[in-house]
Structures are given as C-alpha cells and as structure tokens.
N, C-alpha and C. Protein backbone atom coordinates (compact mmCIF):
# COMPACT_ATOMS: atom_id res chain seq x y z
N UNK A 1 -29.83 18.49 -1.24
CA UNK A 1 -28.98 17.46 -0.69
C UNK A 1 -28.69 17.82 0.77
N UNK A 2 -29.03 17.00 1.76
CA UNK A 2 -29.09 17.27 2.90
C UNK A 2 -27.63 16.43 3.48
N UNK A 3 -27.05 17.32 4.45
CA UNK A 3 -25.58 16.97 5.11
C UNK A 3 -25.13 15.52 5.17
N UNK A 4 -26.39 14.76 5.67
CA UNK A 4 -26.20 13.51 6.07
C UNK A 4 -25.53 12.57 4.51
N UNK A 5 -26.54 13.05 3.60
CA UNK A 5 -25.92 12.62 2.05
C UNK A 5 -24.75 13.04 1.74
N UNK A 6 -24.19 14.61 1.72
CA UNK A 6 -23.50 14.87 1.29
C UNK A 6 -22.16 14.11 1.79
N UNK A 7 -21.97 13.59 3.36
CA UNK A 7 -20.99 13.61 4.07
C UNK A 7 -20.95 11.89 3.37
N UNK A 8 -22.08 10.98 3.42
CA UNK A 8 -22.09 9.76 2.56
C UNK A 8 -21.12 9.82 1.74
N UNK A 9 -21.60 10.90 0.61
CA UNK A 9 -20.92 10.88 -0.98
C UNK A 9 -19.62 11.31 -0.32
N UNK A 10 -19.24 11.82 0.33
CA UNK A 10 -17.77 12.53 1.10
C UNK A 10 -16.65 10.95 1.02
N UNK A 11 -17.25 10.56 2.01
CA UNK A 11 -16.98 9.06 2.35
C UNK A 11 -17.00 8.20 1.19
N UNK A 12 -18.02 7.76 0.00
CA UNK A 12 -17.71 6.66 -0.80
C UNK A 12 -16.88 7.53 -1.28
N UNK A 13 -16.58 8.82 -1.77
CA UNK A 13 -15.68 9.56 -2.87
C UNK A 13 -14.11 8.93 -2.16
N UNK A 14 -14.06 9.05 -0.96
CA UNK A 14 -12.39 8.65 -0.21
C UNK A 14 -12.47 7.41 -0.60
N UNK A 15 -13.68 6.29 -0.43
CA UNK A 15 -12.35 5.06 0.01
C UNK A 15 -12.47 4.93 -2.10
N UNK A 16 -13.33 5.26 -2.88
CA UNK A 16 -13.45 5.03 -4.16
C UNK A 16 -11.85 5.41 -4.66
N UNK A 17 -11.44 6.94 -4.38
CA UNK A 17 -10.16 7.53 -4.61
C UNK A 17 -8.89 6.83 -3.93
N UNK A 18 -9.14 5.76 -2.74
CA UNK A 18 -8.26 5.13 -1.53
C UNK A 18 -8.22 3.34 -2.90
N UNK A 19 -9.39 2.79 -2.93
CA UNK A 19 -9.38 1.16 -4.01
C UNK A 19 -8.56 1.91 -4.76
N UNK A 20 -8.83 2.50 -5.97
CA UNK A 20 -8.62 3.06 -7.38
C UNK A 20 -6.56 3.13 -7.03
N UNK A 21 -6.33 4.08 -5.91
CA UNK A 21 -4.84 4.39 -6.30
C UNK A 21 -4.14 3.29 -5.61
N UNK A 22 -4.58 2.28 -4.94
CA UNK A 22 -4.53 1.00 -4.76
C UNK A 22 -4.16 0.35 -5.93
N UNK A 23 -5.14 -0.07 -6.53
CA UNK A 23 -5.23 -0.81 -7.88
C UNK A 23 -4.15 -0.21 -8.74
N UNK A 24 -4.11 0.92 -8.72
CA UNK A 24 -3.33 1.75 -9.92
C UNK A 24 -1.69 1.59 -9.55
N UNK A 25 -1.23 1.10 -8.09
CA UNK A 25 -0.24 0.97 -7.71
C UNK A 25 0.11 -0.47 -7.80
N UNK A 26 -0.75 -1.47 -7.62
CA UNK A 26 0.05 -2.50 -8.54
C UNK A 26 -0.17 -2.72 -9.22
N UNK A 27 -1.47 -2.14 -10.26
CA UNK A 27 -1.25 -2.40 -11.90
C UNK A 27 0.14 -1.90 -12.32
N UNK A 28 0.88 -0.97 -11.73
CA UNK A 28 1.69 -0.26 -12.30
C UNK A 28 3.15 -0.68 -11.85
N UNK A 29 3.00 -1.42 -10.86
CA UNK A 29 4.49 -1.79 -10.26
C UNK A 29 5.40 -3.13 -10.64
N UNK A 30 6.31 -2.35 -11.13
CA UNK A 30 7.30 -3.11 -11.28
C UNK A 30 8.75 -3.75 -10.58
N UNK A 31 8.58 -4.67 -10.17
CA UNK A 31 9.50 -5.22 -9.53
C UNK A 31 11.10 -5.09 -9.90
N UNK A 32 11.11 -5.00 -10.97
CA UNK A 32 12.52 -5.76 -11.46
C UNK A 32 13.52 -3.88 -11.39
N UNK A 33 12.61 -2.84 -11.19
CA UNK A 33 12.89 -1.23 -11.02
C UNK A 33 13.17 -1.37 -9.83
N UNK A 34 12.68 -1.94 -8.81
CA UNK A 34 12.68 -1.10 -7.29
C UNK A 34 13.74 -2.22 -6.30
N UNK A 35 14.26 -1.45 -5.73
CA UNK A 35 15.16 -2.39 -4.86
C UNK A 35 14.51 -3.22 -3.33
N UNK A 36 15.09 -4.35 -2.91
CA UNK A 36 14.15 -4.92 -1.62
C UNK A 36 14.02 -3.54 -0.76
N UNK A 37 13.11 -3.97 -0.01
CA UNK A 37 12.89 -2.81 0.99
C UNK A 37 13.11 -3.54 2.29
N UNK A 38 13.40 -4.67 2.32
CA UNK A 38 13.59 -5.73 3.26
C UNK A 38 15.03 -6.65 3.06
N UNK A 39 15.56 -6.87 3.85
CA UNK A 39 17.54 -6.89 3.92
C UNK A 39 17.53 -8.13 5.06
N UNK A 40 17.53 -9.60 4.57
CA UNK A 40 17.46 -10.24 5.63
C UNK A 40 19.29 -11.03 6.06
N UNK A 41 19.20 -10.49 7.60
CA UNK A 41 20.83 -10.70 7.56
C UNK A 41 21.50 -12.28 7.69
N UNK A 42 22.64 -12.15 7.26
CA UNK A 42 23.19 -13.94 6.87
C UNK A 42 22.76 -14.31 8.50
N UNK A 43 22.64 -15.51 8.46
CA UNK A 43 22.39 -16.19 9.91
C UNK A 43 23.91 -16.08 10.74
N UNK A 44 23.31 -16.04 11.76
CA UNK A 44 24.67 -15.92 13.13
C UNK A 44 25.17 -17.48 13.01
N UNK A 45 26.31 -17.27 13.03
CA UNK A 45 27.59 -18.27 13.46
C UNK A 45 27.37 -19.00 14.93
N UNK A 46 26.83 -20.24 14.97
CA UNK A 46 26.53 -20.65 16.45
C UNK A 46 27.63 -20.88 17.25
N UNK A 47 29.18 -20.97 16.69
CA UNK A 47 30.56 -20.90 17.18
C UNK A 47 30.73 -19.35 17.84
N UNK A 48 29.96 -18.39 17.43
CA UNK A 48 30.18 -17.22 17.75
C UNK A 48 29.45 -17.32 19.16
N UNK A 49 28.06 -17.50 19.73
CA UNK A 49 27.57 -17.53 20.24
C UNK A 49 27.63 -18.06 22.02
C-alpha cells in the first residue's frame, strides 16, 4: 500500500467517522431534554425609543 492510498483511506476513514457521528447525533436527539440554545428578546417598546 503505497502513501498516496494510505492517506486516501486516512481521509474517507475521517469524513466516514465525521457522516456517521452526524447521523448518530440526530438519530439520538431529543428535543423535549435540552434547553433553547437561542433566547429571542421581547421586542423594544417604540415609546421607549
């Protein structure tokens, strides 16, 4: 197996291991467990303004 292959198989092995824990993260995620991670604030008072 010459470098040029090996560094190939290097490469499909990452992004194969990169899809897979992808997939495995929203097969696995549950919404109704995790809190927003995003906080959108009440709108400004245009009397304030």
């Amino acid at each position: 197996m010459n470098a040029r292959t090996r560094t190939l198989l290097l490469i499909l092995g990452f992004v194969a291991f990169s899809l897979g824990s992808f997939v495995w993260f929203i097969a696995t995620w549950d919404p109704a467990k995790e809190e927003p991670v995003v906080h959108i604030p009440p709108p400004l008072n245009e009397s304030l303004t």
